[in-house]
C-alpha atoms as a PDB file:
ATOM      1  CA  UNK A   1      59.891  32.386  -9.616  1.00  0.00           C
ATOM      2  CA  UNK A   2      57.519  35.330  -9.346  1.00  0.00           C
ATOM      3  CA  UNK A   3      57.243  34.189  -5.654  1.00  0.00           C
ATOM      4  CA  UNK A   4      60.415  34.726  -4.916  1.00  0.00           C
ATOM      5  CA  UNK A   5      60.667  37.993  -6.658  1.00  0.00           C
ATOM      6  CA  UNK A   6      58.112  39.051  -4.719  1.00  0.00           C
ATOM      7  CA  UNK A   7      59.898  37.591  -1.252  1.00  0.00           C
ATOM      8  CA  UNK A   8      62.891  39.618  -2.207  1.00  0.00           C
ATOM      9  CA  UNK A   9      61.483  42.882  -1.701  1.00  0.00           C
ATOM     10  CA  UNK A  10      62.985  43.693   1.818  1.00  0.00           C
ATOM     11  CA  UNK A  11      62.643  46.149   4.300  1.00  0.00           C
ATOM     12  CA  UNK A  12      66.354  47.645   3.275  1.00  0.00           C
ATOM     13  CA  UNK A  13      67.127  50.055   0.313  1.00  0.00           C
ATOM     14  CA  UNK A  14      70.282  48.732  -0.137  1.00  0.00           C
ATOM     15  CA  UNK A  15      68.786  45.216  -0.923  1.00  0.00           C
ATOM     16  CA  UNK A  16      66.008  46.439  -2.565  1.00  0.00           C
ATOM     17  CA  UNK A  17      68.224  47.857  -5.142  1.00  0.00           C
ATOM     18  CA  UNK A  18      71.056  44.487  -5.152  1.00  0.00           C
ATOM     19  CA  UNK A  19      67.918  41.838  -5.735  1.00  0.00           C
ATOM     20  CA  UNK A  20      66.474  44.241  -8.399  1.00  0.00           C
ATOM     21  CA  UNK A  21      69.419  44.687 -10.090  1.00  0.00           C
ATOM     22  CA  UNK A  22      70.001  41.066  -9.520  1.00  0.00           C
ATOM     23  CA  UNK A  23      66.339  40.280 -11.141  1.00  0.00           C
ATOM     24  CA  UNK A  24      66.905  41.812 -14.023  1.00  0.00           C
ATOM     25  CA  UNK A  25      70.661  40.066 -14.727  1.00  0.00           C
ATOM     26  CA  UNK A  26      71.727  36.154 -13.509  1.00  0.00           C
ATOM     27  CA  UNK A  27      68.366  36.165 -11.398  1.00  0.00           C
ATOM     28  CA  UNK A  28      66.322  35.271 -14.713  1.00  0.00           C
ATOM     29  CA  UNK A  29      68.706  31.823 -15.272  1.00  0.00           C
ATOM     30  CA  UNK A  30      67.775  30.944 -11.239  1.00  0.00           C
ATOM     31  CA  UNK A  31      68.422  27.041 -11.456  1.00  0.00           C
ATOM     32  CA  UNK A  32      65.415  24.677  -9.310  1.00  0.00           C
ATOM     33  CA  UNK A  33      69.249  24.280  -7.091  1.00  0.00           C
ATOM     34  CA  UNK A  34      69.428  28.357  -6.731  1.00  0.00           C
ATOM     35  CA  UNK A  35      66.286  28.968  -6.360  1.00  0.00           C
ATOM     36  CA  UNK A  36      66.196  26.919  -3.326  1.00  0.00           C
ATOM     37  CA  UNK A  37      69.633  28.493  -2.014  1.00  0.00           C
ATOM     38  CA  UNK A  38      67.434  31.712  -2.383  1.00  0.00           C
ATOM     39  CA  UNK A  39      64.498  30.445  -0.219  1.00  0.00           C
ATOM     40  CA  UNK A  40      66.745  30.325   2.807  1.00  0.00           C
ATOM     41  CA  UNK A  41      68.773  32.952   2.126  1.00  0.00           C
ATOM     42  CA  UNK A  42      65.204  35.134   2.498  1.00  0.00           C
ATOM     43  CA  UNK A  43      64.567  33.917   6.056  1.00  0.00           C
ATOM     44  CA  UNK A  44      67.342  35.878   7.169  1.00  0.00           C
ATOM     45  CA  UNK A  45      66.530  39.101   8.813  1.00  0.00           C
ATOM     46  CA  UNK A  46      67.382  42.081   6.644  1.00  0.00           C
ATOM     47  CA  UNK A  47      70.828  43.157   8.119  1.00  0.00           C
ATOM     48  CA  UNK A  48      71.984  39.820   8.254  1.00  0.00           C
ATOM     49  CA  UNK A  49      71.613  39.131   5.065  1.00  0.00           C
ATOM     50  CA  UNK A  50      73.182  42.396   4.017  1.00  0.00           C
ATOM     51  CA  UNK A  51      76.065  41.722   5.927  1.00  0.00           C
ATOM     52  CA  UNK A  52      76.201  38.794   3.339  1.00  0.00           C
ATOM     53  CA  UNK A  53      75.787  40.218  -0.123  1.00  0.00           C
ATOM     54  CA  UNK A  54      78.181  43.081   1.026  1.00  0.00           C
ATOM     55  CA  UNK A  55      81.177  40.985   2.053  1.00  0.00           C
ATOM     56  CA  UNK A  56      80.633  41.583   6.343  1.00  0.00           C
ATOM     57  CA  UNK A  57      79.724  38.287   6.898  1.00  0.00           C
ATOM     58  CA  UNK A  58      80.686  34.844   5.506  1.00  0.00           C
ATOM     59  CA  UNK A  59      78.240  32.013   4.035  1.00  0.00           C
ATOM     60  CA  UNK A  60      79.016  28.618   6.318  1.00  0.00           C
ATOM     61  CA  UNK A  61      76.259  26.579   3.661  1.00  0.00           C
ATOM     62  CA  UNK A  62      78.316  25.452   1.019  1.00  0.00           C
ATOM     63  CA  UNK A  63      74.951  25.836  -1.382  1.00  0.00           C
ATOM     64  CA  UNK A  64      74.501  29.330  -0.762  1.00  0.00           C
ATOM     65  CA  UNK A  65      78.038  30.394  -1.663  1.00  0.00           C
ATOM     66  CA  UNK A  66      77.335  30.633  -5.221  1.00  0.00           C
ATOM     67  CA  UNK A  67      73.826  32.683  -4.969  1.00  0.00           C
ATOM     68  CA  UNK A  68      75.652  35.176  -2.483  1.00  0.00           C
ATOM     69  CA  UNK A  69      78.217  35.597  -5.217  1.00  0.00           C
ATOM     70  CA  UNK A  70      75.769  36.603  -7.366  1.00  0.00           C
ATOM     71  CA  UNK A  71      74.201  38.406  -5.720  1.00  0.00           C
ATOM     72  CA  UNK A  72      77.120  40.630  -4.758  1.00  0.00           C
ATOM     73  CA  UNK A  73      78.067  40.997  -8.703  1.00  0.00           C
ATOM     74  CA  UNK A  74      74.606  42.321  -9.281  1.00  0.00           C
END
């Protein structure tokens, strides 16, 4: 888990402050499944996956559509 705190910290302000806020909420009840889903949501380059949590974009992996929700409620 601390791993993937730690791989959340992104070059962006804007996610900085979603996956902090996001930490300190639903991000401490990350399921083995979610935790995963966040794995490859982190290979995405910064703006993509900003385009993501803030609603630009759509998620085409049916297992990341609950963490992005998440993450955009944080």
């Amino acid at each position: 888990m601390e791993r993937l705190k730690w791989r959340s910290k992104r070059g962006l302000l804007e996610l900085d402050l979603v996956f902090e806020r996001f930490w300190k909420g639903e991000g401490v009840r990350l399921t083995e499944g979610e935790g995963a889903a966040l794995e490859k949501l982190l290979l995405l380059p910064d703006n993509d996956l900003l385009d993501l949590v803030m609603g630009r974009a759509h998620v085409r992996e049916g297992d990341l559509v609950a963490l992005v929700e998440k993450l955009r409620a944080a």
